[in-house]
N, C-alpha and C. Protein backbone atom coordinates (compact mmCIF):
# COMPACT_ATOMS: atom_id res chain seq x y z
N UNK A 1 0.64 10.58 -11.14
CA UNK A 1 1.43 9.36 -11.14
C UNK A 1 1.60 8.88 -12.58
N UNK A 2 3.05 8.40 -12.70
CA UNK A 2 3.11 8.11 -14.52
C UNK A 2 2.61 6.59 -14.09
N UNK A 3 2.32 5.72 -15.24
CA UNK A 3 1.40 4.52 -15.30
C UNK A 3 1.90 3.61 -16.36
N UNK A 4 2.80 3.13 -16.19
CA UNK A 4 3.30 2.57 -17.51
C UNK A 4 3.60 0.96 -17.62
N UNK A 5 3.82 -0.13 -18.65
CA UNK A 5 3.87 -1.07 -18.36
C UNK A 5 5.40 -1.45 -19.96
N UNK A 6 5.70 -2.38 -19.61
CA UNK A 6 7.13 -2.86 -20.32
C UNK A 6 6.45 -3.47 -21.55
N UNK A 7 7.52 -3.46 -22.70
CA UNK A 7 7.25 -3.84 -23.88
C UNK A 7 6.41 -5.38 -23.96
N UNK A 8 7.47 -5.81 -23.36
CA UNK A 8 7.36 -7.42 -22.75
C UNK A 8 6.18 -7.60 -22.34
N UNK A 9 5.74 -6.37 -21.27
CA UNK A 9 4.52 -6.75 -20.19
C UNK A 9 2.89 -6.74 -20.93
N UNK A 10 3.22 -5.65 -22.16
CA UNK A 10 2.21 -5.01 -22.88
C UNK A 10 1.89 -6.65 -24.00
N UNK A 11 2.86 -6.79 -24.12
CA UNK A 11 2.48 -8.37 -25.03
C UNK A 11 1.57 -9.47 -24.61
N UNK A 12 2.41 -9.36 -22.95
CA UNK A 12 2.25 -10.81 -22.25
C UNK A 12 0.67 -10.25 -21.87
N UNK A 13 0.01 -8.66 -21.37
CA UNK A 13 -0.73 -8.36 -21.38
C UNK A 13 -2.31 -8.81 -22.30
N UNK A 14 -1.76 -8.07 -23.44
CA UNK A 14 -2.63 -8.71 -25.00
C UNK A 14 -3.31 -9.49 -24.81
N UNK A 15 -2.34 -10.94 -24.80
CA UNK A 15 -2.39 -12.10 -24.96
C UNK A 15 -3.95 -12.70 -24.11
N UNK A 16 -4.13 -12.01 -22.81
CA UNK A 16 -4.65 -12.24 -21.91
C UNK A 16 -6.08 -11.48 -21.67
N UNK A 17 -5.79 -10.81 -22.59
CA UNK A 17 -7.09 -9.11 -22.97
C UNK A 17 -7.27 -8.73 -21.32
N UNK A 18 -6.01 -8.36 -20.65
CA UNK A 18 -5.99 -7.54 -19.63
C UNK A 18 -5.73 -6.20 -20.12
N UNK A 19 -7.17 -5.46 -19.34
CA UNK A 19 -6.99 -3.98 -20.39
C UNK A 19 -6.24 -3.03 -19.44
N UNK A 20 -6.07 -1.85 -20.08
CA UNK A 20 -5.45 -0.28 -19.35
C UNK A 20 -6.37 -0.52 -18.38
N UNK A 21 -8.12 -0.43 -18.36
CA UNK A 21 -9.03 -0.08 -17.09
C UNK A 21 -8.57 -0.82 -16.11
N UNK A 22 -8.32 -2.18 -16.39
CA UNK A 22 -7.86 -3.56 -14.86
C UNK A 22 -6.73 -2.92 -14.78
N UNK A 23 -5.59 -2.49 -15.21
CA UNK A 23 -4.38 -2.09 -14.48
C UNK A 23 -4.20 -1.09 -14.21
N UNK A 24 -5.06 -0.08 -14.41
CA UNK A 24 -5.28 1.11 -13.51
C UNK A 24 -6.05 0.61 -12.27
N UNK A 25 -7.17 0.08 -12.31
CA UNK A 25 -7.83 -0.55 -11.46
C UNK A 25 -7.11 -1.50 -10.58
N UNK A 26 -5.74 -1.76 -10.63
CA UNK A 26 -4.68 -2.67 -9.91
C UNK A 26 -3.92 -2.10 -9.54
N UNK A 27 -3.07 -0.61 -10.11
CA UNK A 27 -2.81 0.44 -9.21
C UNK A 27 -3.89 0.79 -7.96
N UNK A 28 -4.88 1.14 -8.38
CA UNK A 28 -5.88 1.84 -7.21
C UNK A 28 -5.71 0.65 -5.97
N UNK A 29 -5.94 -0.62 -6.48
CA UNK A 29 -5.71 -1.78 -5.26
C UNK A 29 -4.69 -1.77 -4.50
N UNK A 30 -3.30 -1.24 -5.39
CA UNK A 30 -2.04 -0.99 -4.13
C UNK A 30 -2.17 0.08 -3.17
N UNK A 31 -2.97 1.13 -3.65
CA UNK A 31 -2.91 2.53 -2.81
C UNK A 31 -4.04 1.76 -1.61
N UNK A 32 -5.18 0.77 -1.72
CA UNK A 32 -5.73 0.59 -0.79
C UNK A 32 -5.68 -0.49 -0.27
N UNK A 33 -4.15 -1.21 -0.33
CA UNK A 33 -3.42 -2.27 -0.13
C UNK A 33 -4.62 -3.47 -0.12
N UNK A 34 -4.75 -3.67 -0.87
CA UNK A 34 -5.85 -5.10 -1.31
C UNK A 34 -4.79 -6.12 -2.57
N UNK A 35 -4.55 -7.06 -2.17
CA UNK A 35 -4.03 -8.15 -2.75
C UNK A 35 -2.57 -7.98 -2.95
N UNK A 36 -2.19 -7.31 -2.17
CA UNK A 36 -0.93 -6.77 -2.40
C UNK A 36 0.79 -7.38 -1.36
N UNK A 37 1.43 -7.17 -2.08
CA UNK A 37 2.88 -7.93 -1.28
C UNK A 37 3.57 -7.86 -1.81
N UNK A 38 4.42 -6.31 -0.47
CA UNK A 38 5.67 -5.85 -0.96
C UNK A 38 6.87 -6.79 -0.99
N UNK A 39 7.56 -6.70 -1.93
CA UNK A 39 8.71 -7.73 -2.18
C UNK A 39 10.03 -6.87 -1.38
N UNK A 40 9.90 -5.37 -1.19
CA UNK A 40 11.21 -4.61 -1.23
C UNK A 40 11.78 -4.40 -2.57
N UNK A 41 12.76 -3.13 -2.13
CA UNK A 41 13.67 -2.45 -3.31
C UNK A 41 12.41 -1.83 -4.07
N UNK A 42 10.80 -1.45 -3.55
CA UNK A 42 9.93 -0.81 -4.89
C UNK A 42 9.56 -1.96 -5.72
N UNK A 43 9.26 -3.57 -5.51
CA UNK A 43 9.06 -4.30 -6.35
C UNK A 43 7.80 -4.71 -5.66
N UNK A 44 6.54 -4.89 -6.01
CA UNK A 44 5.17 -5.10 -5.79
C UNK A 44 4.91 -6.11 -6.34
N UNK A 45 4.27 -7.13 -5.57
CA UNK A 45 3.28 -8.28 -6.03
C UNK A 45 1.57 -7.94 -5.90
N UNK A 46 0.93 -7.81 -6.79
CA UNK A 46 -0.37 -7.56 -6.42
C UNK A 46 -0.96 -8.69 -7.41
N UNK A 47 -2.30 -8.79 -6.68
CA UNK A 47 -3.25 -9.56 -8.13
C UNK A 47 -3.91 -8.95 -9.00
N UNK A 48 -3.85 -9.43 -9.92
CA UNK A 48 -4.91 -8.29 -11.49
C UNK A 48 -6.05 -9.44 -11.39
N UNK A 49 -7.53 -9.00 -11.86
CA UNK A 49 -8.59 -9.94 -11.98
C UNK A 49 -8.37 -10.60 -13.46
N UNK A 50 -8.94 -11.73 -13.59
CA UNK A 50 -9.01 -12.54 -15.21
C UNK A 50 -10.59 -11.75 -15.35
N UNK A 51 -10.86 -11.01 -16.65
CA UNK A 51 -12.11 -10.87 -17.16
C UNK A 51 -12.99 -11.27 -16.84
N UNK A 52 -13.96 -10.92 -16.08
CA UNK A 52 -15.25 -11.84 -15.43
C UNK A 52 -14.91 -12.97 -14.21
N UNK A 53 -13.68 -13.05 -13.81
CA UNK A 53 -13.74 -13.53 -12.86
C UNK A 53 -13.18 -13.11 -11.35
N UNK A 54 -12.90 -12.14 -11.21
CA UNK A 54 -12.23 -11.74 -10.19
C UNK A 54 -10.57 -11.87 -9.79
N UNK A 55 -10.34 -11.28 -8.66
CA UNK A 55 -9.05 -11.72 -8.37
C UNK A 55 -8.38 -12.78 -7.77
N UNK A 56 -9.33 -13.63 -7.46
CA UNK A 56 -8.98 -14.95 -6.87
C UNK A 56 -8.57 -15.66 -7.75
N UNK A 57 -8.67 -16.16 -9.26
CA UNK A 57 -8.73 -16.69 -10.06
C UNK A 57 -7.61 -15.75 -10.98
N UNK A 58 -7.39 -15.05 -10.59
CA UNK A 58 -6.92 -14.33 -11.87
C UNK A 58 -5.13 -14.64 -11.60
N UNK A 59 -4.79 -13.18 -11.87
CA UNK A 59 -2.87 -12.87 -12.66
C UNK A 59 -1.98 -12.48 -11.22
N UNK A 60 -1.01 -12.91 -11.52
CA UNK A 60 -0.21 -12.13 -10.26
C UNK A 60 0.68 -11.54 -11.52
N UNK A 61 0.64 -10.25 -11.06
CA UNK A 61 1.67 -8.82 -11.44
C UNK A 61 2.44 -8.69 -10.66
N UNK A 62 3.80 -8.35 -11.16
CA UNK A 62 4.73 -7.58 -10.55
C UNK A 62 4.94 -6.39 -11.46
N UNK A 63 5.30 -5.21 -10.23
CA UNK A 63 5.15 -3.75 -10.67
C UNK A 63 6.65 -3.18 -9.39
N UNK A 64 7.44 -2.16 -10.53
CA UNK A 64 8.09 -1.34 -9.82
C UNK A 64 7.45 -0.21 -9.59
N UNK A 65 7.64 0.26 -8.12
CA UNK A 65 6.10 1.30 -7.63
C UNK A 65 6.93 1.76 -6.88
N UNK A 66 7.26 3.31 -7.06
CA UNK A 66 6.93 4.32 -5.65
C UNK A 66 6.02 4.96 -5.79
N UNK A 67 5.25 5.11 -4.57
CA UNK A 67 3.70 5.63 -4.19
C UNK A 67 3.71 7.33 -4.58
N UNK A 68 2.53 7.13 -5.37
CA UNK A 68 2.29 8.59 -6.10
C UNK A 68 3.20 9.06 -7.10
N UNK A 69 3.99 8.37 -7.31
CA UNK A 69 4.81 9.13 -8.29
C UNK A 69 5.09 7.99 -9.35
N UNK A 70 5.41 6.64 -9.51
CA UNK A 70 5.42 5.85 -10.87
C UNK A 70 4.91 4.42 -10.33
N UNK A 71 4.42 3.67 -11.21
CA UNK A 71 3.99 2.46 -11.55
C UNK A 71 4.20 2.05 -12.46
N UNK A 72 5.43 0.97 -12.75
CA UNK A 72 5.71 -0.16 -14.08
C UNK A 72 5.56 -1.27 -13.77
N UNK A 73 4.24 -1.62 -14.54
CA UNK A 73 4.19 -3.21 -14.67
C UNK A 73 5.20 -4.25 -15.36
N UNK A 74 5.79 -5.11 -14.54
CA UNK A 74 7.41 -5.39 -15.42
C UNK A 74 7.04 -7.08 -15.76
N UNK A 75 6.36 -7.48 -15.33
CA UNK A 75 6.05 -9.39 -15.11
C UNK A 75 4.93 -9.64 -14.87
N UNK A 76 3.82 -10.77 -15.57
CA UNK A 76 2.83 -11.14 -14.95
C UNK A 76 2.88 -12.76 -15.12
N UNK A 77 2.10 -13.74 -14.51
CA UNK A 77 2.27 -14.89 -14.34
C UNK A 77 0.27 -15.52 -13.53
N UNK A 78 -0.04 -16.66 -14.03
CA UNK A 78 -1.21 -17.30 -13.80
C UNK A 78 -0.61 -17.89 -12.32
N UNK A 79 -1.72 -18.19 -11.60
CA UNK A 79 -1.03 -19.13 -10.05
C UNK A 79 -0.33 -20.54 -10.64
N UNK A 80 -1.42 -20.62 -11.81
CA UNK A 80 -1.28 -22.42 -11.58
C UNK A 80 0.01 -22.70 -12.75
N UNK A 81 0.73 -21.36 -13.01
CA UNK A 81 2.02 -21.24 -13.69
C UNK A 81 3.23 -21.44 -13.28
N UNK A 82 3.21 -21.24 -12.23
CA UNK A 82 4.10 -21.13 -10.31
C UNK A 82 3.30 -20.54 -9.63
N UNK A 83 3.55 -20.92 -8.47
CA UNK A 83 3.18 -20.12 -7.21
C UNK A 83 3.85 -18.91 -6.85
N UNK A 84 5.10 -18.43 -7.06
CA UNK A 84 5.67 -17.57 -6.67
C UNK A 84 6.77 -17.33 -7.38
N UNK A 85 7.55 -16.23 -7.47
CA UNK A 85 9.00 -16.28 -7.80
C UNK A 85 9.41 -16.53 -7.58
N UNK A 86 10.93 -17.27 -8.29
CA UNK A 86 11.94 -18.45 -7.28
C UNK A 86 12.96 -16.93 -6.83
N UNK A 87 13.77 -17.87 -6.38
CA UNK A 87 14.77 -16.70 -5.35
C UNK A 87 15.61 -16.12 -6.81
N UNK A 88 16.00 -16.38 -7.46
CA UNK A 88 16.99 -15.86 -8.92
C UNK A 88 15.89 -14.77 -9.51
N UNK A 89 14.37 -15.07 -9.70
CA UNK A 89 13.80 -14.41 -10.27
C UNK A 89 13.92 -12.72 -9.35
N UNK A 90 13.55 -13.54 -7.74
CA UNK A 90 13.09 -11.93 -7.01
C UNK A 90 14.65 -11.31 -7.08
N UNK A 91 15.50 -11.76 -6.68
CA UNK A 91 16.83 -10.53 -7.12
C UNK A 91 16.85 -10.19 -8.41
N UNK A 92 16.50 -10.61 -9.63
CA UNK A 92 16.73 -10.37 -10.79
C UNK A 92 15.75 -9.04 -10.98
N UNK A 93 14.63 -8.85 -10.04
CA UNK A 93 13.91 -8.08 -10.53
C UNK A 93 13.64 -6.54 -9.30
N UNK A 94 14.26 -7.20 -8.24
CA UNK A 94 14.65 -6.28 -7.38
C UNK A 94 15.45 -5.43 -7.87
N UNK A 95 16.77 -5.87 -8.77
CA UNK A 95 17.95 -5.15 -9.08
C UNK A 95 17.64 -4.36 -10.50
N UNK A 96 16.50 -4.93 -11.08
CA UNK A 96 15.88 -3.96 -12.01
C UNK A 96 14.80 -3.11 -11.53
N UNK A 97 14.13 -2.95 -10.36
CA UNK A 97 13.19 -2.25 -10.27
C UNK A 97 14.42 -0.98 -9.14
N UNK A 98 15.07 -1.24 -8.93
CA UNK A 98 16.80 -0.59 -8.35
C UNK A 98 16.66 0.60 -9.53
N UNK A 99 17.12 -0.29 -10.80
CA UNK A 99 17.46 0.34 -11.78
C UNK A 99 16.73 1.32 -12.14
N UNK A 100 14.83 1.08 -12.25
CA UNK A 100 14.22 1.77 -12.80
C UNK A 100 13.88 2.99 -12.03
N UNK A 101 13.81 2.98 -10.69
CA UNK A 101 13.40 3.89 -9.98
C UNK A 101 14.54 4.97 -9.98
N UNK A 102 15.78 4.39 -10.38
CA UNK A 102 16.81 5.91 -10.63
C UNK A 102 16.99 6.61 -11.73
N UNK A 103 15.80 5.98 -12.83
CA UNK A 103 15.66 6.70 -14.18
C UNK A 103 15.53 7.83 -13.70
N UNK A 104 15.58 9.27 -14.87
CA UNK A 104 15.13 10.60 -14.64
C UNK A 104 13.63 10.80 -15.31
N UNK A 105 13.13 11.36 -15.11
CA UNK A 105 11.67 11.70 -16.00
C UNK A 105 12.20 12.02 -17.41
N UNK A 106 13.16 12.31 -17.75
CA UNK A 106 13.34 12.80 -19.10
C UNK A 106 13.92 11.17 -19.79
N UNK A 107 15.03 10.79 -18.73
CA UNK A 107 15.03 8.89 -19.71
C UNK A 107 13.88 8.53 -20.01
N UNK A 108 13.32 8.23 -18.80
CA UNK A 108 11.64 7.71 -18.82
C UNK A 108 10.74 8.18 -20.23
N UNK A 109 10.88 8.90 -20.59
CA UNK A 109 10.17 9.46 -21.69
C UNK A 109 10.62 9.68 -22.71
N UNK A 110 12.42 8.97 -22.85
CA UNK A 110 13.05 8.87 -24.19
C UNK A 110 12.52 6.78 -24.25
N UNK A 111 12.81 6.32 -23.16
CA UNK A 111 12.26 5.01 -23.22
C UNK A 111 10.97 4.67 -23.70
N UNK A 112 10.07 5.64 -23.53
CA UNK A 112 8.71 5.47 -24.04
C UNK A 112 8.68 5.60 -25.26
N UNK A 113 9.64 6.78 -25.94
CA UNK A 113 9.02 7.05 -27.67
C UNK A 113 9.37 5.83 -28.03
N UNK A 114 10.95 5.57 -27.61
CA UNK A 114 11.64 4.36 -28.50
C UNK A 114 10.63 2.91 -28.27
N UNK A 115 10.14 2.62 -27.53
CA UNK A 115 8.79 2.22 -27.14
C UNK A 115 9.18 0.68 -26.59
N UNK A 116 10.13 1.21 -25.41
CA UNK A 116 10.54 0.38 -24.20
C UNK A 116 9.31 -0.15 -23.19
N UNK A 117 8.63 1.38 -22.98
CA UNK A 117 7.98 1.49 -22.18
C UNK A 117 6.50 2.04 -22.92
N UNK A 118 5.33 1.23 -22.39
CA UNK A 118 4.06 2.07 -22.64
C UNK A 118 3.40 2.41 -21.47
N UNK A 119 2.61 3.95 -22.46
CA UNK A 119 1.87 4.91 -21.05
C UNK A 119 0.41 3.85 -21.07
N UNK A 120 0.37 3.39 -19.64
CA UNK A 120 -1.28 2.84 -19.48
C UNK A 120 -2.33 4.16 -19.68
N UNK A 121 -2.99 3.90 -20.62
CA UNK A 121 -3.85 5.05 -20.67
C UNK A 121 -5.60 4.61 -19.96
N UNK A 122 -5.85 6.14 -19.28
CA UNK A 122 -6.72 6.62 -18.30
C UNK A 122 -7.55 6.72 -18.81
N UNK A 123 -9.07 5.45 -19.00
CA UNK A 123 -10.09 5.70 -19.85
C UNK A 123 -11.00 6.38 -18.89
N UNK A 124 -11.65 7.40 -19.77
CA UNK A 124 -12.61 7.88 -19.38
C UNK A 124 -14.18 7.67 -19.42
């Protein structure tokens, strides 16, 4: 599965010292559907934990996901930031996660050098 998260996402990420391990560790939560809520069109709401505190407390992510084969983290947001996406946001991001899932593996990986997109890397 490629593992990747948006320029944007990798910032808003930082900011928050949410590492590669929690969002690999937030993939694994969709495959065993824990905190998770499909939006449609491949657009995923799941929760990421805040550092030491779990997922109750923590991030809501949105990720364009088909199962086994890609994961882009495209948006993240605190609860007490909104509660949810308003209706403009979820089409806005439906019609991009549309978009992304008809990339080819070879865009996908011209988007990465130019550095659209980063690979979440798999610590060992």
């Amino acid at each position: 599965m490629l593992k990747l998260k948006t320029k944007w996402f990798n910032k808003w990420a930082g900011k928050r010292n949410i590492s590669d391990k929690c969002l690999i560790k937030t993939i694994e939560n969709i495959s065993d559907n824990l905190g998770v809520v499909d939006l449609g069109a491949g657009l995923i709401k799941v929760r990421t934990p805040k550092y030491g505190q779990g997922k109750r407390g923590g991030y809501r992510t949105i990720l364009v996901y088909r199962k086994d084969d890609l994961a882009i983290f495209i948006y993240g947001f605190t609860k007490n930031e909104k509660k949810n996406l308003d209706k403009d946001e979820l089409i806005y991001f439906k019609k991009l996660a549309n978009d992304l899932l008809k990339l080819s593996d070879r865009k996908i990986l011209e988007l990465e050098r130019e550095g659209s997109f980063i690979k979440i890397k798999v610590q060992k």
